[in-house]
Protein backbone atom coordinates (compact mmCIF):
# COMPACT_ATOMS: atom_id res chain seq x y z
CA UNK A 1 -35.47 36.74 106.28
CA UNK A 2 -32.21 38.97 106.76
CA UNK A 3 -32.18 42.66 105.77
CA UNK A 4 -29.83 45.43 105.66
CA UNK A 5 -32.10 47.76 107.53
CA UNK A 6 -31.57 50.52 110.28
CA UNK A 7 -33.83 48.46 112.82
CA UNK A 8 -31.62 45.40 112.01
CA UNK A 9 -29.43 44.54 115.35
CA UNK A 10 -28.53 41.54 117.57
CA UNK A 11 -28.50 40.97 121.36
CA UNK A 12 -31.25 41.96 123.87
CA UNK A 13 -34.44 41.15 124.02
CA UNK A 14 -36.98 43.08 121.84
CA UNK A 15 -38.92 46.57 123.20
CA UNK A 16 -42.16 47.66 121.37
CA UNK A 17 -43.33 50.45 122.67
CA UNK A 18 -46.55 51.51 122.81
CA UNK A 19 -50.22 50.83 125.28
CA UNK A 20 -52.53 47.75 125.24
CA UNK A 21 -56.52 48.05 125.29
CA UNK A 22 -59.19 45.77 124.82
CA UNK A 23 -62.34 46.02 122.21
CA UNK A 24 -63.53 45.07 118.87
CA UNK A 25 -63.41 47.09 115.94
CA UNK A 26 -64.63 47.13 112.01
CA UNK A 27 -63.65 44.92 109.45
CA UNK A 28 -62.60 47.94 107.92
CA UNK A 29 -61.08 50.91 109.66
CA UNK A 30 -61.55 54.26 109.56
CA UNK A 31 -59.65 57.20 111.25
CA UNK A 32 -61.83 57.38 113.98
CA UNK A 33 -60.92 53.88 115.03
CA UNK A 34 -58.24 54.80 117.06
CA UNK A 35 -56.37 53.54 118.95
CA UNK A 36 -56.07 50.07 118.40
CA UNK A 37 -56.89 46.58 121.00
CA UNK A 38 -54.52 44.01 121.45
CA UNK A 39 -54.10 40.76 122.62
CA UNK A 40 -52.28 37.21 121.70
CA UNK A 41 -52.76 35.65 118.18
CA UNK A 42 -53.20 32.51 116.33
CA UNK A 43 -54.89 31.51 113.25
CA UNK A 44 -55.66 27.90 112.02
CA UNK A 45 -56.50 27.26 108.59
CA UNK A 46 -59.08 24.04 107.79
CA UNK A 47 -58.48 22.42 104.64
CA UNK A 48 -60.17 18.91 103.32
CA UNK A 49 -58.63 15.94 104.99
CA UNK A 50 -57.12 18.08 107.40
CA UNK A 51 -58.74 17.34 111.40
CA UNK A 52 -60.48 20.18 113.06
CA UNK A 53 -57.84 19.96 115.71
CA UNK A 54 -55.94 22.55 116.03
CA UNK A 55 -52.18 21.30 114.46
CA UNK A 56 -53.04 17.79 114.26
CA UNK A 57 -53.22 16.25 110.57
CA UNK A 58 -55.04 13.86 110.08
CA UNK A 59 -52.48 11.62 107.98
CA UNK A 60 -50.28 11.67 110.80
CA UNK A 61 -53.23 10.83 113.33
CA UNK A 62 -55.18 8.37 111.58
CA UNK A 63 -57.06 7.35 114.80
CA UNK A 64 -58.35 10.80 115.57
CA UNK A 65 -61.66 11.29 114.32
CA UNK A 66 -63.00 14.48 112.89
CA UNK A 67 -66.56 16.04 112.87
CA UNK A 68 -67.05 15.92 108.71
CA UNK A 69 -70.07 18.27 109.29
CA UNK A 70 -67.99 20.97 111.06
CA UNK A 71 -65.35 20.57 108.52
CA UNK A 72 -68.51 21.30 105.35
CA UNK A 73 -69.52 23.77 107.51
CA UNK A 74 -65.78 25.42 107.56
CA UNK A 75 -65.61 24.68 104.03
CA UNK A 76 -68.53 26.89 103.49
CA UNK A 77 -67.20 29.75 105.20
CA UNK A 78 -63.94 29.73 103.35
CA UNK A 79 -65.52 29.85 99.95
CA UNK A 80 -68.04 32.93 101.07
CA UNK A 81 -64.91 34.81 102.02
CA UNK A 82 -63.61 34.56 98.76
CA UNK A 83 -66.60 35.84 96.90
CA UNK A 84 -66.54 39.45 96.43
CA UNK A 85 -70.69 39.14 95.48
CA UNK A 86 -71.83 36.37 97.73
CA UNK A 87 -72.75 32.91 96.61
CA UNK A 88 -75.71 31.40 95.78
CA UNK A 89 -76.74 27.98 97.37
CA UNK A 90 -76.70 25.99 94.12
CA UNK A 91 -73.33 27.43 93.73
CA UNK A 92 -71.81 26.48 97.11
CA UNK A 93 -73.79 22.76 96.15
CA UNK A 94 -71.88 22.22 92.80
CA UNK A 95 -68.72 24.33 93.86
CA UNK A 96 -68.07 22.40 97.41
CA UNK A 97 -70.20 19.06 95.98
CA UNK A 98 -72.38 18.92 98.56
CA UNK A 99 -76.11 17.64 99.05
CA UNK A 100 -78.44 20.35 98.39
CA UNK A 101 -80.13 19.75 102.11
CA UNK A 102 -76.89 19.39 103.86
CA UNK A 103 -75.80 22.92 102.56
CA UNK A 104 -79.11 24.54 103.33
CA UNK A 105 -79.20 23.09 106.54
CA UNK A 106 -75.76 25.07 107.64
CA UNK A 107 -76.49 27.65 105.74
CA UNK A 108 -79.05 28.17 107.78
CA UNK A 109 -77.52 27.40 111.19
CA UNK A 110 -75.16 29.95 109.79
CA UNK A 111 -77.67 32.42 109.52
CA UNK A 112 -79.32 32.15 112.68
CA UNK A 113 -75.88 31.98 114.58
CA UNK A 114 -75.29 35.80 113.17
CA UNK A 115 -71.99 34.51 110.75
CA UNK A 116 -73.62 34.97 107.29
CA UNK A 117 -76.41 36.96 105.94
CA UNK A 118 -78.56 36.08 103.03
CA UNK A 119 -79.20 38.73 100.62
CA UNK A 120 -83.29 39.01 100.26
CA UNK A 121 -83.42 40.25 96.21
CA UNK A 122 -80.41 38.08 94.49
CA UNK A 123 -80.72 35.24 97.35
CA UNK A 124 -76.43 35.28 97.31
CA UNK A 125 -75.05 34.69 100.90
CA UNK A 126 -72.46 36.54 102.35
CA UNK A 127 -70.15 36.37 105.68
CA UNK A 128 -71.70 38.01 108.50
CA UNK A 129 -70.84 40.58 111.14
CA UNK A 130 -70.24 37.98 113.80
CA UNK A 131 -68.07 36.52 112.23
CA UNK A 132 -65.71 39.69 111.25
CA UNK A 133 -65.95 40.73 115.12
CA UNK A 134 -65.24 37.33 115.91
CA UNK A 135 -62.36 37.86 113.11
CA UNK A 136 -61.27 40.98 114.60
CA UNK A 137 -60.63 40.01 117.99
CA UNK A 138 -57.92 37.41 116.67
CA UNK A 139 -56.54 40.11 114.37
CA UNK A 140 -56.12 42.47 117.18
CA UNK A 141 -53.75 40.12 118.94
CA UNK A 142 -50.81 40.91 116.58
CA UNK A 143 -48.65 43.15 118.19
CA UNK A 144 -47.21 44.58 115.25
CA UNK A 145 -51.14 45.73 113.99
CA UNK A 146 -51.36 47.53 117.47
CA UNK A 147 -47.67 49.17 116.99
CA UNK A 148 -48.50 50.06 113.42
CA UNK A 149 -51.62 52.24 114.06
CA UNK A 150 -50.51 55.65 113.85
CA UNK A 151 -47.87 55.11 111.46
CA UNK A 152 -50.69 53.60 109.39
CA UNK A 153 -52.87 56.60 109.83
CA UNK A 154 -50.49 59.16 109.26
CA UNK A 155 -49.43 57.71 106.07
CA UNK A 156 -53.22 57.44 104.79
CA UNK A 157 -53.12 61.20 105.33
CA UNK A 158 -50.43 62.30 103.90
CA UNK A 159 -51.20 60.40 100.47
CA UNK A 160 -54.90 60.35 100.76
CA UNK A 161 -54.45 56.68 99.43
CA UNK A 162 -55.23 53.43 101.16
CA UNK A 163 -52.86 51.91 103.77
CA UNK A 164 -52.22 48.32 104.26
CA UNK A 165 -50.59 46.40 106.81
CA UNK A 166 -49.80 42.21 105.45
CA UNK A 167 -47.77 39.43 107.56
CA UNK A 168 -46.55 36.24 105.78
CA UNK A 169 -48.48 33.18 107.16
CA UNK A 170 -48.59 30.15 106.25
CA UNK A 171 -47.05 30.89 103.00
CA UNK A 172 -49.48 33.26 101.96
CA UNK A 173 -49.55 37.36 102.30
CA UNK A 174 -52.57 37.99 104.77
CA UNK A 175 -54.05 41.53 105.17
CA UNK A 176 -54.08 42.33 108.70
CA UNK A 177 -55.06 46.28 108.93
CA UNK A 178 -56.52 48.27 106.60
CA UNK A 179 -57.23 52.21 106.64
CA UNK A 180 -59.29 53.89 104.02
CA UNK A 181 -59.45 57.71 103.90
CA UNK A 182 -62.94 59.23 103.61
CA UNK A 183 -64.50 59.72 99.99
CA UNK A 184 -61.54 57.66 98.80
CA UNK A 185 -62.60 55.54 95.76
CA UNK A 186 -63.02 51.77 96.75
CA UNK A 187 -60.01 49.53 96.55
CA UNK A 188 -61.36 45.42 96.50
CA UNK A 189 -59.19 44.70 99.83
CA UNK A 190 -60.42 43.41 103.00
CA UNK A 191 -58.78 42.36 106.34
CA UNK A 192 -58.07 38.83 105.80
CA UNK A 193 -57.93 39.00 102.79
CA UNK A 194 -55.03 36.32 100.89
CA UNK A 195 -52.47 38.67 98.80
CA UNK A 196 -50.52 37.25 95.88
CA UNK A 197 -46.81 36.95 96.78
CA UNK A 198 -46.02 37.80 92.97
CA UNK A 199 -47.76 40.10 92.16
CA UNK A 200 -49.02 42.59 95.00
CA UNK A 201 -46.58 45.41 96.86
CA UNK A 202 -47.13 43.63 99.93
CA UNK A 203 -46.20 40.23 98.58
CA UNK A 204 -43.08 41.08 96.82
CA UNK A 205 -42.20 43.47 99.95
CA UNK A 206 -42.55 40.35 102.43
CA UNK A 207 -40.67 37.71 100.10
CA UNK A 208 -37.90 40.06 98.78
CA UNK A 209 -35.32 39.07 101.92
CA UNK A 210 -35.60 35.62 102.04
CA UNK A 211 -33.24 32.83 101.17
CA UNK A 212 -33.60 32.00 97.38
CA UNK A 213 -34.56 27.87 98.25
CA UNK A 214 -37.26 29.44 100.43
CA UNK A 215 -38.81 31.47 97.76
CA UNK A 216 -38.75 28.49 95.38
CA UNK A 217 -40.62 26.43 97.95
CA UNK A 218 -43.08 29.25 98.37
CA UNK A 219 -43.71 29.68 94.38
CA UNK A 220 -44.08 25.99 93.99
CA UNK A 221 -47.12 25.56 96.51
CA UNK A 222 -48.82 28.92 95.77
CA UNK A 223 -48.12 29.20 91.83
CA UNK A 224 -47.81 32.20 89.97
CA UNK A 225 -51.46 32.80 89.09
CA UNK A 226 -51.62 35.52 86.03
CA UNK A 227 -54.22 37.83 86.13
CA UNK A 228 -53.43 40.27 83.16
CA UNK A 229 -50.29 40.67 80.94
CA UNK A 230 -48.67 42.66 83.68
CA UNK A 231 -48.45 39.67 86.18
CA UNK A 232 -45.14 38.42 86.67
CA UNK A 233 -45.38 34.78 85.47
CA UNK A 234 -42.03 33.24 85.97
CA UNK A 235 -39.43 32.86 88.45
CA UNK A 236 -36.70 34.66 86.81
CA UNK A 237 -38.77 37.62 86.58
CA UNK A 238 -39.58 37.22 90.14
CA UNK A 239 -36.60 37.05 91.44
CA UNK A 240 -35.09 39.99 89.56
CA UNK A 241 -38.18 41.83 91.15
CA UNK A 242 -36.98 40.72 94.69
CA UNK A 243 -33.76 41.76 93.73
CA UNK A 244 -34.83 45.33 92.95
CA UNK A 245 -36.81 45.41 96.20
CA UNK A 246 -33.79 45.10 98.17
CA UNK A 247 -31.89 47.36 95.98
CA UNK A 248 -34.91 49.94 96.17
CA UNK A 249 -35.77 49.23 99.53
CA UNK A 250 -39.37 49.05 98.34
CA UNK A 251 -41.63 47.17 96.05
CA UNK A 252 -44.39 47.98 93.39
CA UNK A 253 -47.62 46.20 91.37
CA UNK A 254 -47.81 48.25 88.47
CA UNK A 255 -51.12 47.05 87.27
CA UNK A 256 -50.05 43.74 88.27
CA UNK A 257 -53.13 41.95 90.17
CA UNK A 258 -55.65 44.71 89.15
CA UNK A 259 -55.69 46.91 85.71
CA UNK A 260 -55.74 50.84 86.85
CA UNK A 261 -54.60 50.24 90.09
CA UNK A 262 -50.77 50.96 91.55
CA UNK A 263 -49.61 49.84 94.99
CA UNK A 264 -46.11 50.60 96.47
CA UNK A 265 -44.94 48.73 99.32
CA UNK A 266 -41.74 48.51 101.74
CA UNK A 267 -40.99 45.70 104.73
CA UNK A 268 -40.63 45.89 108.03
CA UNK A 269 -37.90 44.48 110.19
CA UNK A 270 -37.07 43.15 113.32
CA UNK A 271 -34.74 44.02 115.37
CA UNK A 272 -32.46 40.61 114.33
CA UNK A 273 -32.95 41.78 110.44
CA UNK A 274 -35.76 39.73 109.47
CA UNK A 275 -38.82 41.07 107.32
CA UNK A 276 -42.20 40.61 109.82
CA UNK A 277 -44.78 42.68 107.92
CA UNK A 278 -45.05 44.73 104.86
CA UNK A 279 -46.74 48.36 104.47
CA UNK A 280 -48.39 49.52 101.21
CA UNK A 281 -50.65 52.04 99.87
CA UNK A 282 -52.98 51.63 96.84
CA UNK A 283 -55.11 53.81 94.51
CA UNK A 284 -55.78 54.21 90.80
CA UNK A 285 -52.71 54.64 88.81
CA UNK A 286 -53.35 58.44 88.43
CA UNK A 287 -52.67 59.05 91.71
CA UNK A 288 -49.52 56.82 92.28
CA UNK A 289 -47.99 58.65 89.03
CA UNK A 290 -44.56 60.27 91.14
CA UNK A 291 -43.60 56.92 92.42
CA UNK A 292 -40.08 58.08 94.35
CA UNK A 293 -41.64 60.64 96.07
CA UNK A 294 -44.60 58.22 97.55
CA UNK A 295 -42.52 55.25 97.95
CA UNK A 296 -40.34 57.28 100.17
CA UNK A 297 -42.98 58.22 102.31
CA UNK A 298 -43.57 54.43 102.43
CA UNK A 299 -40.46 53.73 103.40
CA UNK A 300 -40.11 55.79 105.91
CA UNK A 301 -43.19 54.35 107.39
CA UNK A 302 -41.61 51.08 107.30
CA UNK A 303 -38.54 52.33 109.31
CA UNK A 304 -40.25 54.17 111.88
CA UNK A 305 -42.12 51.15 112.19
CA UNK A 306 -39.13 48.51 112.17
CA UNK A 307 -37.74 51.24 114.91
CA UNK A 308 -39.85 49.85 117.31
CA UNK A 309 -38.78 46.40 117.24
CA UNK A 310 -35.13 48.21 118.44
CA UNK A 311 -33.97 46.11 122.24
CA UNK A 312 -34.25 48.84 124.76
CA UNK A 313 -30.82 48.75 125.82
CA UNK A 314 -29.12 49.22 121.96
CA UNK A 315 -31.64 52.04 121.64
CA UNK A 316 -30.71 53.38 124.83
CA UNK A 317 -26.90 52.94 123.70
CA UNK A 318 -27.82 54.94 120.57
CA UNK A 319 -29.39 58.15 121.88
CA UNK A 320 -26.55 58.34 124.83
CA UNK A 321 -23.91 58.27 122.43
């Protein structure tokens, strides 16, 4: 994913600066969350007829068995994290078609384990606070979420807006940091969360640099689901919004995924020129009316940010000269 971007240069290896600590912190962040943990990251994603092995597939390893009660179990989990209200067990049972007892019976394990929590009056289950710790303390082993910290939280309070951090994995935009300023009105985003490439700042922001073949791969597995007439629903339009990304040097969902709500985003770079994360902030469309003015504080997030992926010795190089 090649840019033309201040941070972009070739040769030594890469410097971030910046300390390392250990902990676990919120699902969602607030300024007092600071600073940051890291450590090393990986994240596996379980899909039917896939084995619970970590990068072995089960169509290419026919003779390795999987546990089809850890893999309901997963499936379970997966579904609860896309509910915004929780889900009821007769709706996991017809959504996932699974026996009613088989369901309860994890649902339960679940429960007692600390990873979901029932809710006593509408009897919808939801994840639980294990499992966002547990959650966390994979999230916190992406460098650039630890680098990004402070350029995150200045940014929240200088527009008074959410601020999110996304990485393209897997083919999807995931939400890896999120910062909401206090009294803010709610925005529906969570860490974790799956962003559409299409039609969110951060999407369109992470996709705009790549190689046009690339993009058409990515489009054909994820689709371009429409959520309102402001969706971008075809790949011409798409691309001429990728174009205007890199001619802008940022992106934006005009009422796009969500009617009323505005995001503006802008990528970051490494230091060899390719995009690694995006940053956006989002908030009703009133206050996201002067879009120049914010997206240049975006951007200039973004740089600062991509700034840190500079090698030591070009940086070095820079300020002697």
């Amino acid at each position: 994913m090649k840019g033309n971007h201040p941070a972009s240069r070739t040769g030594a290896s890469t410097r971030i600066n910046g300390a390392r600590s250990s902990g676990i912190d919120d699902a969602i962040r607030s300024p007092s969350d600071y600073p940051h943990p890291v450590t090393h990251h990986s994240r596996v994603t379980f899909k039917p007829g896939q084995s619970i092995l970590i990068g072995v597939d089960s169509e290419n390893e026919p003779r390795t068995q999987s546990v089809p009660a850890l893999e309901r179990g997963l499936l379970i989990l997966e579904h609860l994290a896309k509910s915004r209200r929780g889900v009821t067990l007769s709706q996991l049972t017809q959504k996932l078609q699974l026996p009613r007892s088989t369901c309860h019976a994890l649902l339960l394990t679940f429960r007692r384990c600390g990873y979901i929590q029932p809710d006593e009056e509408t009897g919808r289950y939801r994840l639980g606070f294990r499992l966002y710790a547990l959650a966390n303390m994979a999230l916190s082993g992406i460098g650039v979420r630890d680098h990004a910290a402070p350029l995150l939280y200045r940014l929240m309070q200088e527009t008074g807006l959410t601020v999110h951090l996304a990485i393209l994995e897997d083919g999807e935009a995931i939400l890896i940091d999120r910062i909401e300023p206090p009294g803010a009105p709610k925005v529906a985003t969570w860490i974790g969360r799956r962003m559409g490439l299409h039609c969110t700042a951060v999407g369109k922001a992470l996709i705009a640099h790549i190689p046009a073949e690339k993009l058409d791969e990515l489009i054909r597995k994820q689709g371009l689901l429409r959520h309102n007439e402001n969706t971008i629903s075809s790949m011409t339009r798409l691309r001429q919004a990728c174009e205007e990304v890199q001619r802008l040097g940022y992106a934006v969902d005009d009422e796009e995924e969500e009617i009323g709500v505005r995001c503006i985003g802008a990528p970051v770079f490494n230091d060899k020129g390719e995009v690694v994360a995006a940053i956006s902030i989002s908030g009703a469309k009133a206050h996201l009316e002067d879009l120049p003015a914010m997206a240049a504080r975006v951007k200039e997030t973004a740089i600062a940010l991509s700034r840190q992926f500079v090698p030591a010795s070009e940086e070095n190089a820079r300020h002697a000269g």
